[in-house]
Protein backbone atom coordinates (compact mmCIF):
# COMPACT_ATOMS: atom_id res chain seq x y z
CA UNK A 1 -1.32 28.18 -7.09
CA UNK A 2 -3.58 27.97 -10.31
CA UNK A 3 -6.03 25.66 -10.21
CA UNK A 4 -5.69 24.17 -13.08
CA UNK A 5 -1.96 23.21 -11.96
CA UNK A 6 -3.63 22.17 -8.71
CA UNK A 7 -6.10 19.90 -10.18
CA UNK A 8 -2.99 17.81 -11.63
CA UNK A 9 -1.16 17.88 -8.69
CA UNK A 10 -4.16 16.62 -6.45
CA UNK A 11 -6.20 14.79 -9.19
CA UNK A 12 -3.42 13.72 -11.39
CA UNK A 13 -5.02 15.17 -14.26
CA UNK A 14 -2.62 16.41 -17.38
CA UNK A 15 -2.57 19.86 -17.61
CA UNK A 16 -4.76 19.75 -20.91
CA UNK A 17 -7.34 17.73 -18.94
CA UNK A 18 -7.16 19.96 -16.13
CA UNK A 19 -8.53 23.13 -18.44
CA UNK A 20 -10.81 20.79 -20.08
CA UNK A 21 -12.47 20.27 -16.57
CA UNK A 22 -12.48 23.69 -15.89
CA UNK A 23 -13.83 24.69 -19.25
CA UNK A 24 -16.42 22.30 -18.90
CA UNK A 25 -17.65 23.59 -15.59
CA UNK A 26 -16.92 20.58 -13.60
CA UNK A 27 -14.94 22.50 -11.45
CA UNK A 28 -15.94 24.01 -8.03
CA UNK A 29 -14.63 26.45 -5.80
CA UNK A 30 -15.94 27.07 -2.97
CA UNK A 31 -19.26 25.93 -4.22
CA UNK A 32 -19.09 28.66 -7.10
CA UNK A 33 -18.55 26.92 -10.77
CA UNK A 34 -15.35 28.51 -11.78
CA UNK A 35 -13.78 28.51 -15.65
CA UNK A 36 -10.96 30.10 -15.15
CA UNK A 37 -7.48 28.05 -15.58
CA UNK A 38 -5.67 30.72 -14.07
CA UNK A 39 -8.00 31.45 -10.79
CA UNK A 40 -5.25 31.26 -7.73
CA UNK A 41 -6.35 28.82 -4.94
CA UNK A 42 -4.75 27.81 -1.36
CA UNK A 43 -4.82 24.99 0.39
CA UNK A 44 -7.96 26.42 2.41
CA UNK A 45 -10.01 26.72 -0.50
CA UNK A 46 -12.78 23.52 -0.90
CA UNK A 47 -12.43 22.61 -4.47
CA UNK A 48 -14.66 19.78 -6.11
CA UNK A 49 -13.94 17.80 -9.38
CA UNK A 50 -17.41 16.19 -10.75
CA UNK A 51 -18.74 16.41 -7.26
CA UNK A 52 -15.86 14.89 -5.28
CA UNK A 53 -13.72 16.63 -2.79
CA UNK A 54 -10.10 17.45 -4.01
CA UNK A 55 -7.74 17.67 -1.38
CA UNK A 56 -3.96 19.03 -1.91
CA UNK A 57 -1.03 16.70 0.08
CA UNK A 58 2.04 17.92 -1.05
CA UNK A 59 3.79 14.37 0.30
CA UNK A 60 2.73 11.37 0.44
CA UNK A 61 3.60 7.88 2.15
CA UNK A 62 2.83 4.72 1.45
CA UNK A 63 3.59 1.74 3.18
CA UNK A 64 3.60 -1.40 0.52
CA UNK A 65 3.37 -4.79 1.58
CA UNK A 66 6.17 -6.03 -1.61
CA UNK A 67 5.88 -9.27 -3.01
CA UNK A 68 8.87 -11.01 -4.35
CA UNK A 69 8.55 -11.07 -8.36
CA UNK A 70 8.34 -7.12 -8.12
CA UNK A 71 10.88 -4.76 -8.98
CA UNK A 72 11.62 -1.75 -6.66
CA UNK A 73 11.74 0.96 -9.33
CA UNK A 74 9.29 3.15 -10.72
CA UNK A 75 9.75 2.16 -14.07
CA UNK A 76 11.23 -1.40 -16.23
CA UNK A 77 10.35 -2.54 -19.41
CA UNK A 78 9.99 -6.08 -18.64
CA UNK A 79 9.19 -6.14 -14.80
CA UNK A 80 6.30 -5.31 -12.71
CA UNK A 81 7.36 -2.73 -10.55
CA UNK A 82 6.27 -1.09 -7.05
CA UNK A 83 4.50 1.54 -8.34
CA UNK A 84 2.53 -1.39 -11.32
CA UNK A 85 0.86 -1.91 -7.79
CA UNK A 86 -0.54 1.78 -6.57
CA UNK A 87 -3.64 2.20 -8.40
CA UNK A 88 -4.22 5.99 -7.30
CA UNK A 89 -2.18 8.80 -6.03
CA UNK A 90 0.75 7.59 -7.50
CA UNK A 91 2.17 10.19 -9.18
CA UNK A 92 5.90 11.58 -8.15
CA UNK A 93 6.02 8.44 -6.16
CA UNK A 94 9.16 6.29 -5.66
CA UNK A 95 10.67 3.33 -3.49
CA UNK A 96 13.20 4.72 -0.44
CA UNK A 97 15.26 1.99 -1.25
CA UNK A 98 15.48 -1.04 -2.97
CA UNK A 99 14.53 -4.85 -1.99
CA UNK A 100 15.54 -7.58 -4.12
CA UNK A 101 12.94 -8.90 -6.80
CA UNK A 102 12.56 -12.24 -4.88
CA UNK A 103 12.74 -10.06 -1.59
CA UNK A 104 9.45 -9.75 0.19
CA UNK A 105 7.95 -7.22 3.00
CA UNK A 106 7.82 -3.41 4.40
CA UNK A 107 8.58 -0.73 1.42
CA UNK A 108 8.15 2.72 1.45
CA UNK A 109 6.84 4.98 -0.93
CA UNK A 110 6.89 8.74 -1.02
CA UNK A 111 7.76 11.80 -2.85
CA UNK A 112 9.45 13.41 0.35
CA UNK A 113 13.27 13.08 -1.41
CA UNK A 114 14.87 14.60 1.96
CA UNK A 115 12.84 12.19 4.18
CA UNK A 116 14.05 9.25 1.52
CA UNK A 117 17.38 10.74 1.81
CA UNK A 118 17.75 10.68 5.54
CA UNK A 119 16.25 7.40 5.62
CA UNK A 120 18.87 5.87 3.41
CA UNK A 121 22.27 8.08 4.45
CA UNK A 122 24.94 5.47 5.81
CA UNK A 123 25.42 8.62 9.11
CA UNK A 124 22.13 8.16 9.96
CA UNK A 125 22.65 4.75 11.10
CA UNK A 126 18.56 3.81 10.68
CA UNK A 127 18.02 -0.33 11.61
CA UNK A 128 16.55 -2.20 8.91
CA UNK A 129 15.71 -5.61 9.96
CA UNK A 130 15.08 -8.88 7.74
CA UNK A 131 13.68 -12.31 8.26
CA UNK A 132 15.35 -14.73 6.53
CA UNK A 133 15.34 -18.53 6.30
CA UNK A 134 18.89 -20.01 6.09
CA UNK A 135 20.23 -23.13 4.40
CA UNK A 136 21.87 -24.43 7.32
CA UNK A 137 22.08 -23.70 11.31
CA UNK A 138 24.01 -20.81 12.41
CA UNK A 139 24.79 -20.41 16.33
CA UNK A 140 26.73 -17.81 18.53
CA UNK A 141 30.10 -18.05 16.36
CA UNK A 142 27.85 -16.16 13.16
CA UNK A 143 26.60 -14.13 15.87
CA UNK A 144 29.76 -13.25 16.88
CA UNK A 145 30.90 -12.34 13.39
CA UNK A 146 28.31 -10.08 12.70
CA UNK A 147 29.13 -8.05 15.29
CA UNK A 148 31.87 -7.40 14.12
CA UNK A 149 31.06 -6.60 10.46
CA UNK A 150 31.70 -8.63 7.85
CA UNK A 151 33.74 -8.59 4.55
CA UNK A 152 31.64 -9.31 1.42
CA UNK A 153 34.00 -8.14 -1.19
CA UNK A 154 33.26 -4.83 -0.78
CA UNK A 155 36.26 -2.29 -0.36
CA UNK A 156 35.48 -1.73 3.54
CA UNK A 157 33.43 -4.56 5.81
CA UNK A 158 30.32 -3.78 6.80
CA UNK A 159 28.98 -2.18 9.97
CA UNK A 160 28.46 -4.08 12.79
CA UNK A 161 25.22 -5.80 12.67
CA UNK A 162 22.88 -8.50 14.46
CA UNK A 163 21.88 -11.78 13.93
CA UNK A 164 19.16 -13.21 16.43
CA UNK A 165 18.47 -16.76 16.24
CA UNK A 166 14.52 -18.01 16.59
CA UNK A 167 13.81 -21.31 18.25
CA UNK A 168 15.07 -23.05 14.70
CA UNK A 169 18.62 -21.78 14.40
CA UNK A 170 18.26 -21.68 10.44
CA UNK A 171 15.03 -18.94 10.88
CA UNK A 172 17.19 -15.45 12.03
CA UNK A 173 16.59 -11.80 11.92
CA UNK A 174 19.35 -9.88 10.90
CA UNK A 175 19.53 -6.23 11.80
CA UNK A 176 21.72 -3.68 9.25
CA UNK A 177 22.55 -0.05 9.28
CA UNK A 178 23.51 0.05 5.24
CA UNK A 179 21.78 -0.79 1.64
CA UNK A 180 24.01 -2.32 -0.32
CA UNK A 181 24.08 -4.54 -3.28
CA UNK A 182 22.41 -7.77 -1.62
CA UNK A 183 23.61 -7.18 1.85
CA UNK A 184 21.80 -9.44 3.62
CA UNK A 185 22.49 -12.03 1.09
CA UNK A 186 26.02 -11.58 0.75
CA UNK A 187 26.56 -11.18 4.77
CA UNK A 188 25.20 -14.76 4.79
CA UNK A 189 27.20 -16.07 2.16
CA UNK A 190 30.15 -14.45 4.55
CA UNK A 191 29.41 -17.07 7.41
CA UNK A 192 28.97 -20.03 4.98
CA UNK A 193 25.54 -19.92 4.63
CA UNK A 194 22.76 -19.38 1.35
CA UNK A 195 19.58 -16.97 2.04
CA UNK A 196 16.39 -19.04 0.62
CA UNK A 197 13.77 -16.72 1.98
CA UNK A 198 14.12 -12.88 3.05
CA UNK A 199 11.21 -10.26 4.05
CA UNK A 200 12.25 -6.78 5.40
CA UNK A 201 9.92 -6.69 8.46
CA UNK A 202 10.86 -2.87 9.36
CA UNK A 203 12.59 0.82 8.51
CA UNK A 204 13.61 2.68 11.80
CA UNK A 205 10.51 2.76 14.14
CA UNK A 206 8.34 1.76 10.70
CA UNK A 207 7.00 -1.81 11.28
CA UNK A 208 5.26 -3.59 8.33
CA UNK A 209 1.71 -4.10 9.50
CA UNK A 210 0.88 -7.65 9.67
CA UNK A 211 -3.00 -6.96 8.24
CA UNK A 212 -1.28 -5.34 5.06
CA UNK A 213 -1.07 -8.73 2.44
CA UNK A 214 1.30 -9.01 0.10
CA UNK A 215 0.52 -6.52 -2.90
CA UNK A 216 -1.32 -4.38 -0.68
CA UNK A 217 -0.82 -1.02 0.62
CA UNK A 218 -2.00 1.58 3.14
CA UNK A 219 -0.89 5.50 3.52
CA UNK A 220 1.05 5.88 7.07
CA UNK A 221 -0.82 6.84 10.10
CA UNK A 222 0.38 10.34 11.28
CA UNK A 223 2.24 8.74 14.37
CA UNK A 224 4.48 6.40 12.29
CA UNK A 225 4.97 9.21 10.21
CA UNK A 226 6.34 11.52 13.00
CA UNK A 227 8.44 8.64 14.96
CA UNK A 228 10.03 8.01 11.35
CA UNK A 229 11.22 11.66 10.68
CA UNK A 230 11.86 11.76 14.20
CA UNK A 231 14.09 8.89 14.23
CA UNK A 232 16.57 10.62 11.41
CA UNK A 233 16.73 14.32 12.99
CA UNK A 234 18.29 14.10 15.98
CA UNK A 235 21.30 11.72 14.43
């Protein structure tokens, strides 16, 4: 790879500021001041930018901590989106999924699109589970019905999903295979009841992490990362 295409891949530098670095001799490889746009470098090489180590990841994960009032896209003209929230490394980034902009809790952010894409395919059946504070009580009958999948205007019911009931039966977590529009939402409109709070506590075997507050984010640890490709390949 050139460097100066690896300096805005790993520093997020335009390619004009890139050779401006380079020109400028702030650019080290291998401890040897180097001028040259066009030198090739691998990932073995130890390349500095004004000092500081540059290091190559070719993806990235995030795990963001989404507040409701944010917008899961990478751009909007009038929102604050996911990515208003990264303030470094967040180029090629975007949002496996969407969450509602008054839904809260555990997003993901990468730019692995086959990762994002097994993640999100209806055949890989991956569990994403929501808390959610209901307008009413709902027992074993709702129980029942989501079990069974429910019909929410949609051409074809959805999958069979669960509802468990906390120690107040309008506090429930509600287990789906699928993404679509307002699921969760519309599944409890289904059994007579109105969402007023919801916060996607997991993706597969990816839990949100309870020190993460809301706006904040933290790149996965190298187990979750593994258990969450490793939950899409064998399905």
């Amino acid at each position: 790879m050139r460097l100066d295409k690896f300096l805005t891949q790993a520093a997020e530098l335009t390619r004009s500021e890139a050779k401006q670095k380079i020109k400028k001799g702030s650019v080290t490889v291998n401890g040897e001041v180097v001028k040259k746009a066009e030198m090739k470098v691998s990932s073995e090489d130890a390349i500095c930018l004004d000092g500081e180590v540059v290091t190559y990841e070719k993806y990235r994960y995030i795990m963001l901590h989404k507040p409701a009032g944010v917008v899961s896209a990478t751009e909007d003209a009038q929102c604050q989106t996911v990515l208003d929230l990264i303030t470094e490394g967040r180029k090629g980034l975007f949002p496996v999924g969407r969450l509602d902009k008054d839904t809260e809790g555990l997003l993901l952010l990468t730019n692995d699109g086959a990762l994002a894409h097994n993640l999100l395919s209806p055949r890989k059946h991956v569990d994403k589970t929501y808390f959610a504070i209901l307008d009413g009580e709902v027992g074993e009958k709702e129980q029942e019905l989501f079990l069974q999948g429910l019909d929410i205007g949609d051409e074809k019911k959805t999958l069979p999903a669960k509802l468990e009931i906390t120690d107040k039966a309008n506090e429930v977590f509600i287990t789906v295979q699928e993404g679509r529009f307002h699921q969760v939402k519309r599944m409890a409109e289904a059994v007579g009841r109105k969402v007023e709070y919801l916060k996607r506590i997991s993706m597969g075997p990816l839990v949100l992490d309870k020190e993460l507050k809301k706006g904040e984010y933290r790149p996965l640890f190298e187990e979750e990362l593994a258990k969450l490709k490793e939950s899409t390949a064998s399905k």
